[in-house]
PDB file of N, CA and C in Angstrom:
ATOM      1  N   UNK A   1     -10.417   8.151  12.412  1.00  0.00           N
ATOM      2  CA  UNK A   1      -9.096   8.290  13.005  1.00  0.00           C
ATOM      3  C   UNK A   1      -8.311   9.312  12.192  1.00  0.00           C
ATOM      4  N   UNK A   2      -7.900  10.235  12.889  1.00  0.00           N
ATOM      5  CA  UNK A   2      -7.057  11.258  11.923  1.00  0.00           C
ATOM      6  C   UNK A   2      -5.599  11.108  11.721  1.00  0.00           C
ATOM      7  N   UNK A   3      -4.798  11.400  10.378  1.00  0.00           N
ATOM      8  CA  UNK A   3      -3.811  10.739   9.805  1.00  0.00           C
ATOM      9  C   UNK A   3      -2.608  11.913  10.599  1.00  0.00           C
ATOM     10  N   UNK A   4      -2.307  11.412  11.553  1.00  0.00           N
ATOM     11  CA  UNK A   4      -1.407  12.827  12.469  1.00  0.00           C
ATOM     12  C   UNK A   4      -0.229  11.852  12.078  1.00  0.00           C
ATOM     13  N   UNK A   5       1.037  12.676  13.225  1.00  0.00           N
ATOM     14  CA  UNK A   5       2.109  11.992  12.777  1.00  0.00           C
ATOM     15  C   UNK A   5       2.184  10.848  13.290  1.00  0.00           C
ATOM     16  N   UNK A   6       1.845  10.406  14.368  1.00  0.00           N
ATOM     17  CA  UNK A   6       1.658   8.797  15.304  1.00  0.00           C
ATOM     18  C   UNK A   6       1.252   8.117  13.659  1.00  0.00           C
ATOM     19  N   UNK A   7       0.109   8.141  12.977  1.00  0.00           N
ATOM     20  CA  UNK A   7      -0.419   7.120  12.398  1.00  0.00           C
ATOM     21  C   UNK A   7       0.839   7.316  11.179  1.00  0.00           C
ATOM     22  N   UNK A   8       1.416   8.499  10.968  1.00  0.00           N
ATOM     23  CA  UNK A   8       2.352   8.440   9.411  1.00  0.00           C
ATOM     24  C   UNK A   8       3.656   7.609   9.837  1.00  0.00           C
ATOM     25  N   UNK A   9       3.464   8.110  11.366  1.00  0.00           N
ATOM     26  CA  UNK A   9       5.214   7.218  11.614  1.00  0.00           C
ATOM     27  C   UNK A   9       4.630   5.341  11.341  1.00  0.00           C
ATOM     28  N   UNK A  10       3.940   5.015  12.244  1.00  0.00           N
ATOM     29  CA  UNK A  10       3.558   3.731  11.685  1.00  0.00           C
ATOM     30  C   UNK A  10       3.472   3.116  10.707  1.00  0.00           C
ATOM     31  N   UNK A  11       2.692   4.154   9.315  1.00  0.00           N
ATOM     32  CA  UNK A  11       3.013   3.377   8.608  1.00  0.00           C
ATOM     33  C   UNK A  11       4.043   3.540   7.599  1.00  0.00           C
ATOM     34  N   UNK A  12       4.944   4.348   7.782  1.00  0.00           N
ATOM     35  CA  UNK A  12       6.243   4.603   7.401  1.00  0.00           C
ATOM     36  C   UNK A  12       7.228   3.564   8.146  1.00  0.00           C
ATOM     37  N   UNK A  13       7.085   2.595   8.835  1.00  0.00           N
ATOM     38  CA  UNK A  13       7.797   1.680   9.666  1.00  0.00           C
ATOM     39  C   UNK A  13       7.413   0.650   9.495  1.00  0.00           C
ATOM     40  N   UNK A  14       6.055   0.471   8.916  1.00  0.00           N
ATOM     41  CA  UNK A  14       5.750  -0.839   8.552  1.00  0.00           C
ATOM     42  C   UNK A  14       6.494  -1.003   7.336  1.00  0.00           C
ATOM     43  N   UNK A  15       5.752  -0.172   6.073  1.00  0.00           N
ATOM     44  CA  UNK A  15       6.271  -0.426   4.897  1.00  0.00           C
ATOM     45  C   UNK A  15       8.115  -0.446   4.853  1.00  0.00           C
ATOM     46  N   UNK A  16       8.377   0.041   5.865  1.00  0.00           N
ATOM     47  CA  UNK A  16      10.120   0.509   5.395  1.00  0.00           C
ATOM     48  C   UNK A  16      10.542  -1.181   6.324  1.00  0.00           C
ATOM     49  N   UNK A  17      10.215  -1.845   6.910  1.00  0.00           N
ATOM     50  CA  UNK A  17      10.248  -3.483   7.552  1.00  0.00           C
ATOM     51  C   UNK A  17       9.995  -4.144   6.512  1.00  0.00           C
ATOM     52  N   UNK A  18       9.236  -4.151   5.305  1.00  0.00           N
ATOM     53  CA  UNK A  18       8.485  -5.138   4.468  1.00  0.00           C
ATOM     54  C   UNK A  18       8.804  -4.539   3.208  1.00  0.00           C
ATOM     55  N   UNK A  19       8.596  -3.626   2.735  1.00  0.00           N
ATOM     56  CA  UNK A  19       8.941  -2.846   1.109  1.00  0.00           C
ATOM     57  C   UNK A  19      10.060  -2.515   0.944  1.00  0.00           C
ATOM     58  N   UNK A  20      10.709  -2.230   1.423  1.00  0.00           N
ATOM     59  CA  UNK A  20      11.660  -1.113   1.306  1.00  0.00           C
ATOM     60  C   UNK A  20      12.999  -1.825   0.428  1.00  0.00           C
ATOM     61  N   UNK A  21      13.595  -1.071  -0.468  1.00  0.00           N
ATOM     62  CA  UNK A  21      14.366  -1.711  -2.178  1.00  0.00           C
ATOM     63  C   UNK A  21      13.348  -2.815  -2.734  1.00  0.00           C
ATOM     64  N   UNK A  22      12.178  -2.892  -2.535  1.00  0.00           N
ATOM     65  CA  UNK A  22      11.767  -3.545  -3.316  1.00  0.00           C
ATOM     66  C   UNK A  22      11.225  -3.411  -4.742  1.00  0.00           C
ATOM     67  N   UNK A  23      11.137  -4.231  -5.295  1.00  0.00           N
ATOM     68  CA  UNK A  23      10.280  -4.106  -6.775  1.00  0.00           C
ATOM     69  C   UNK A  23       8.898  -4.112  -7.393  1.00  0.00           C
ATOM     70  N   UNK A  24       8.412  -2.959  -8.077  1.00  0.00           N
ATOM     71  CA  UNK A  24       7.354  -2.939  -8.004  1.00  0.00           C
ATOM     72  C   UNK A  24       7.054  -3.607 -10.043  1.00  0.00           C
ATOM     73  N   UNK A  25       6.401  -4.740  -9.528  1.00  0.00           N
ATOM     74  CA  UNK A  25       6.046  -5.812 -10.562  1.00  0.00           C
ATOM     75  C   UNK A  25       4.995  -5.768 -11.283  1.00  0.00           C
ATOM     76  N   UNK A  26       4.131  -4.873 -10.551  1.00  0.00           N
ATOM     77  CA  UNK A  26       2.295  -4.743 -11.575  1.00  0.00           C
ATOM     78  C   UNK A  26       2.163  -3.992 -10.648  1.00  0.00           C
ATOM     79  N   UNK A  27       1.212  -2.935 -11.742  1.00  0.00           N
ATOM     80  CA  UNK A  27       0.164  -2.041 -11.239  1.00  0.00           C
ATOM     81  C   UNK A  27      -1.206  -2.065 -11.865  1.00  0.00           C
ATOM     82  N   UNK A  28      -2.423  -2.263 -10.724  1.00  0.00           N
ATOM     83  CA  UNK A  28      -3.532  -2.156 -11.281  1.00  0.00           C
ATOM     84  C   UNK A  28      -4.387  -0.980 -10.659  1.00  0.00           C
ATOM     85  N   UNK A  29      -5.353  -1.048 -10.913  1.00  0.00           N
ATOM     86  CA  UNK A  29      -6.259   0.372 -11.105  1.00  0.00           C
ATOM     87  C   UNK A  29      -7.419  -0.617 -11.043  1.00  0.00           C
ATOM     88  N   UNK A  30      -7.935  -0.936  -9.901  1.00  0.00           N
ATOM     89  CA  UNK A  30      -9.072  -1.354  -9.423  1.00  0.00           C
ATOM     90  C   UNK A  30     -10.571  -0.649  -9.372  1.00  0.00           C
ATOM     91  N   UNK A  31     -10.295   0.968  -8.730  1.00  0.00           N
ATOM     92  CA  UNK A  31     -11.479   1.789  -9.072  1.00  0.00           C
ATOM     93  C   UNK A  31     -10.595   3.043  -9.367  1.00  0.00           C
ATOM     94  N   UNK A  32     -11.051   3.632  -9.873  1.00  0.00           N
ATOM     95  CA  UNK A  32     -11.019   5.390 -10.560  1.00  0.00           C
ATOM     96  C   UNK A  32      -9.831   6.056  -9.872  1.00  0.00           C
ATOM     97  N   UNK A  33     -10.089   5.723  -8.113  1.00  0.00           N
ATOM     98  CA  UNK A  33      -9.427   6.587  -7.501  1.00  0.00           C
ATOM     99  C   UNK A  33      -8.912   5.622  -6.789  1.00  0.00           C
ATOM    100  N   UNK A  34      -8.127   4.489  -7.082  1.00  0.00           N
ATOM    101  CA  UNK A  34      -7.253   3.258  -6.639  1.00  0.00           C
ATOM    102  C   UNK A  34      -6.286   3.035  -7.295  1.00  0.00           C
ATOM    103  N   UNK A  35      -5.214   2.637  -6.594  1.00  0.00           N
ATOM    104  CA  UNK A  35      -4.376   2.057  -7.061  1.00  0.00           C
ATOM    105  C   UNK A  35      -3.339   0.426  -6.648  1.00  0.00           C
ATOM    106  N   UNK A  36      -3.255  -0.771  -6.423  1.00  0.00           N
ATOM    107  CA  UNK A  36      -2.884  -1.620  -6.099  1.00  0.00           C
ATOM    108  C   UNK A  36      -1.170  -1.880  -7.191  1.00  0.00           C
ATOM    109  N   UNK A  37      -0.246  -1.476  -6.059  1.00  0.00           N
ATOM    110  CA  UNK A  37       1.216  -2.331  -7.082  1.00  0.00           C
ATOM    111  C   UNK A  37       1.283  -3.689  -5.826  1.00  0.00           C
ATOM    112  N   UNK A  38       2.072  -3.895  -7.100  1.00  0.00           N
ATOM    113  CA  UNK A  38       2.433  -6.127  -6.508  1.00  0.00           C
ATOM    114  C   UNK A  38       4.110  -5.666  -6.484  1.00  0.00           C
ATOM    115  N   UNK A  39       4.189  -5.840  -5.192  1.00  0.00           N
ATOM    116  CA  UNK A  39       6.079  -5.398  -5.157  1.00  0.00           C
ATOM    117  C   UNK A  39       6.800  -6.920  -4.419  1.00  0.00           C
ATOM    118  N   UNK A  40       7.574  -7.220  -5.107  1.00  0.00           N
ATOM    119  CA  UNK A  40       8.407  -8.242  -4.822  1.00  0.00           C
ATOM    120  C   UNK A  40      10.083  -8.069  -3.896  1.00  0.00           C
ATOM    121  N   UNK A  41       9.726  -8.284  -2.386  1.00  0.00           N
ATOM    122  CA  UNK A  41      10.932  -7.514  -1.641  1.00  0.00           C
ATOM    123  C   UNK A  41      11.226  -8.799  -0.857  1.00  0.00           C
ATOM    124  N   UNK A  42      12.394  -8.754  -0.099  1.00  0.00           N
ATOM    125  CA  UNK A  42      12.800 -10.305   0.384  1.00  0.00           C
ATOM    126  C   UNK A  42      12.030 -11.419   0.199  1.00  0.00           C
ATOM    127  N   UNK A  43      12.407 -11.524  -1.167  1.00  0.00           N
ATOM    128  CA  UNK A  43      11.864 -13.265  -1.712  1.00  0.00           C
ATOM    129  C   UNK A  43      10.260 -13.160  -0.960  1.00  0.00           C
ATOM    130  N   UNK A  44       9.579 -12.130  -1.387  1.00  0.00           N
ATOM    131  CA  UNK A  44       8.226 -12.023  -0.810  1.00  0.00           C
ATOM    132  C   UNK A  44       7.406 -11.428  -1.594  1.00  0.00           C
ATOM    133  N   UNK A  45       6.139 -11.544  -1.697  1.00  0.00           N
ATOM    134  CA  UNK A  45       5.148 -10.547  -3.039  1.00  0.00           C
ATOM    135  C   UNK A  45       4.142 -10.195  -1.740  1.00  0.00           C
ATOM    136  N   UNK A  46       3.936  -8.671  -2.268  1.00  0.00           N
ATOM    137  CA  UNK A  46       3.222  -7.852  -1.168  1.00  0.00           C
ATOM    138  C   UNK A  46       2.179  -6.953  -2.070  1.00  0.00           C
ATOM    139  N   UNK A  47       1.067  -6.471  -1.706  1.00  0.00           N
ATOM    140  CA  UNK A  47       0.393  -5.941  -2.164  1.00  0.00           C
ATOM    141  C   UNK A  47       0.111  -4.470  -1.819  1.00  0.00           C
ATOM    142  N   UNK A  48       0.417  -3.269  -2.287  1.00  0.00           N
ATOM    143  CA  UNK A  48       0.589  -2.158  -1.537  1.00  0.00           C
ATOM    144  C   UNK A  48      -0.842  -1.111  -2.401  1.00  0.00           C
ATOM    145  N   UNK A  49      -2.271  -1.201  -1.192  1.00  0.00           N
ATOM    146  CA  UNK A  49      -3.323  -0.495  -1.509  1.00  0.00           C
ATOM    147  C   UNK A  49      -2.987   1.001  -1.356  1.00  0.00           C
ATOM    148  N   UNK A  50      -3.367   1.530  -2.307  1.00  0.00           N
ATOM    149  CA  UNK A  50      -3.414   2.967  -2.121  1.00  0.00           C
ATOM    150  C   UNK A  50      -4.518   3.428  -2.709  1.00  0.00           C
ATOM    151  N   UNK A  51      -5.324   4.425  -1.687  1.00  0.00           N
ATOM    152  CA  UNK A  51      -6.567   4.894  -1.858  1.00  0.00           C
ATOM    153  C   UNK A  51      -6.600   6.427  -1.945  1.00  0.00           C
ATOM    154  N   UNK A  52      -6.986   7.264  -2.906  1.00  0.00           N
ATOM    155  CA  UNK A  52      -7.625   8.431  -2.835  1.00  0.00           C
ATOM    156  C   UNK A  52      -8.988   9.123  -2.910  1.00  0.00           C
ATOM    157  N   UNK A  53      -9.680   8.195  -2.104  1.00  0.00           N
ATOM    158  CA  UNK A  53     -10.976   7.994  -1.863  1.00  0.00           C
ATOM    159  C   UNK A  53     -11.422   9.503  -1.358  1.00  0.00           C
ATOM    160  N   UNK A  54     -12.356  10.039  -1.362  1.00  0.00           N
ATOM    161  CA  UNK A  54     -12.524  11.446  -0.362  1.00  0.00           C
ATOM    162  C   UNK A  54     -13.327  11.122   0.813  1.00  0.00           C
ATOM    163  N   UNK A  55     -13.860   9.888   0.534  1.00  0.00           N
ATOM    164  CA  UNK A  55     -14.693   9.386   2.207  1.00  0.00           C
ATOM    165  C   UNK A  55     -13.332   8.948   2.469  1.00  0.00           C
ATOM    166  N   UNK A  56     -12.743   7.555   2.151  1.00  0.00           N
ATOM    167  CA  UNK A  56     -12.142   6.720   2.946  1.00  0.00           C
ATOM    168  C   UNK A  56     -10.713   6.667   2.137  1.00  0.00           C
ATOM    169  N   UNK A  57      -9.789   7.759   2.300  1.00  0.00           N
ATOM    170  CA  UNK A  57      -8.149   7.499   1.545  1.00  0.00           C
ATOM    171  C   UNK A  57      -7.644   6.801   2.448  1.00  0.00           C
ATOM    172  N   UNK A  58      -6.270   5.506   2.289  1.00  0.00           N
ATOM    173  CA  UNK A  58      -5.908   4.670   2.840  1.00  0.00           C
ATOM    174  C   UNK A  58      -4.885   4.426   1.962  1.00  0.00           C
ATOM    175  N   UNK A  59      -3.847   3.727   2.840  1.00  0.00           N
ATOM    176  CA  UNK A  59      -2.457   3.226   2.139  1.00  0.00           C
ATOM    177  C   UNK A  59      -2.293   1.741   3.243  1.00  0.00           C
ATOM    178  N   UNK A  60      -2.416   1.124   2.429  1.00  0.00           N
ATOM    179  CA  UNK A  60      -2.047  -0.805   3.558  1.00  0.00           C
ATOM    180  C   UNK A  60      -1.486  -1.581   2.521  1.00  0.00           C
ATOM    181  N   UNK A  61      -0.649  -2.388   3.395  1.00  0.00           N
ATOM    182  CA  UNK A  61      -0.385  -3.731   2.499  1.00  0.00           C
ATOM    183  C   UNK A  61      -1.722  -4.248   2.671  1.00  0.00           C
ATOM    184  N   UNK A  62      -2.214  -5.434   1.776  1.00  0.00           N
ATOM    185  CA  UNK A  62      -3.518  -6.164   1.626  1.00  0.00           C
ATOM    186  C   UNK A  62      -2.732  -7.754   1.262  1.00  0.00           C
ATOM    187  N   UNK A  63      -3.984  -8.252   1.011  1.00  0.00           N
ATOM    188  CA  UNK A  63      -4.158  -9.603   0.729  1.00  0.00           C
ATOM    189  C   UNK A  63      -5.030  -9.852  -0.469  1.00  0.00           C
ATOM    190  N   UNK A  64      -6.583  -8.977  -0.278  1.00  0.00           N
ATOM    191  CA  UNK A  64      -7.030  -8.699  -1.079  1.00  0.00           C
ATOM    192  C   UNK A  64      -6.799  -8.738  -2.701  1.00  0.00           C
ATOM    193  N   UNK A  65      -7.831  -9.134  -3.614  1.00  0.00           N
ATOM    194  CA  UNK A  65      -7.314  -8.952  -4.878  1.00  0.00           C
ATOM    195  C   UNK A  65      -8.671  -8.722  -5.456  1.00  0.00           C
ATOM    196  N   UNK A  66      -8.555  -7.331  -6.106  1.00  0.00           N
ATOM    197  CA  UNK A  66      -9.541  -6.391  -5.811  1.00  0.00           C
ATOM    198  C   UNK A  66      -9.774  -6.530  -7.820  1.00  0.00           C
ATOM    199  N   UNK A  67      -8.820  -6.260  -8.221  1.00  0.00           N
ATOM    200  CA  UNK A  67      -8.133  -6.855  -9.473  1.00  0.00           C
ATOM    201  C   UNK A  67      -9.038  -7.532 -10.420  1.00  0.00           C
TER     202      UNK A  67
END
Protein backbone atom coordinates (compact mmCIF):
# COMPACT_ATOMS: atom_id res chain seq x y z
CA UNK A 1 0.00 0.00 0.00
CA UNK A 2 1.64 3.28 -0.84
CA UNK A 3 2.00 6.05 1.90
CA UNK A 4 0.08 8.94 -0.38
CA UNK A 5 -1.76 11.60 1.26
CA UNK A 6 -5.21 9.50 1.95
CA UNK A 7 -3.00 7.11 4.18
CA UNK A 8 -0.88 10.40 5.92
CA UNK A 9 -4.21 12.16 6.50
CA UNK A 10 -5.42 9.06 8.44
CA UNK A 11 -2.94 8.65 10.33
CA UNK A 12 -2.45 12.16 11.25
CA UNK A 13 -6.23 11.96 12.58
CA UNK A 14 -5.88 9.06 14.38
CA UNK A 15 -2.92 10.00 16.41
CA UNK A 16 -4.15 13.78 16.75
CA UNK A 17 -7.89 11.84 18.44
CA UNK A 18 -5.63 9.75 20.87
CA UNK A 19 -1.96 11.49 21.33
CA UNK A 20 -2.18 14.68 20.87
CA UNK A 21 -0.58 17.05 24.29
CA UNK A 22 0.31 13.99 25.42
CA UNK A 23 3.31 12.69 27.36
CA UNK A 24 5.86 10.76 26.23
CA UNK A 25 6.94 8.46 29.39
CA UNK A 26 9.54 5.75 27.92
CA UNK A 27 11.31 5.13 25.02
CA UNK A 28 12.53 1.83 23.87
CA UNK A 29 14.54 0.62 20.98
CA UNK A 30 13.29 -2.80 20.29
CA UNK A 31 15.35 -3.45 16.96
CA UNK A 32 18.16 -1.23 15.36
CA UNK A 33 15.76 0.50 13.22
CA UNK A 34 12.70 0.76 15.90
CA UNK A 35 11.49 2.75 18.01
CA UNK A 36 8.41 2.25 20.64
CA UNK A 37 7.47 5.59 23.14
CA UNK A 38 4.74 4.82 26.00
CA UNK A 39 2.79 8.26 25.91
CA UNK A 40 0.34 8.94 28.59
CA UNK A 41 -2.71 11.25 27.05
CA UNK A 42 -6.33 11.41 28.53
CA UNK A 43 -5.79 9.35 31.62
CA UNK A 44 -4.68 6.68 28.93
CA UNK A 45 -1.13 4.85 28.11
CA UNK A 46 -0.67 4.28 24.38
CA UNK A 47 2.02 2.78 22.60
CA UNK A 48 3.31 4.69 19.53
CA UNK A 49 5.42 2.04 16.96
CA UNK A 50 7.64 3.65 14.76
CA UNK A 51 9.43 1.77 12.11
CA UNK A 52 12.31 2.59 9.74
CA UNK A 53 12.44 -0.64 8.34
CA UNK A 54 13.45 -0.48 4.40
CA UNK A 55 11.10 -3.56 3.65
CA UNK A 56 8.34 -2.64 6.04
CA UNK A 57 8.51 1.35 7.66
CA UNK A 58 5.32 1.88 9.73
CA UNK A 59 4.02 4.28 12.38
CA UNK A 60 0.76 2.62 14.64
CA UNK A 61 -0.38 2.78 17.97
CA UNK A 62 0.18 -1.05 19.19
CA UNK A 63 -0.58 -3.17 22.02
CA UNK A 64 2.29 -5.12 21.44
CA UNK A 65 5.31 -5.20 23.77
CA UNK A 66 8.07 -5.87 21.69
CA UNK A 67 10.31 -4.57 24.67
Amino acid sequence: MPFDGITVSSVVSELNNTILNGRVEKIYQPEKDEITLNIRSNKANYKLLISASPMYPKIHLTQDNKS
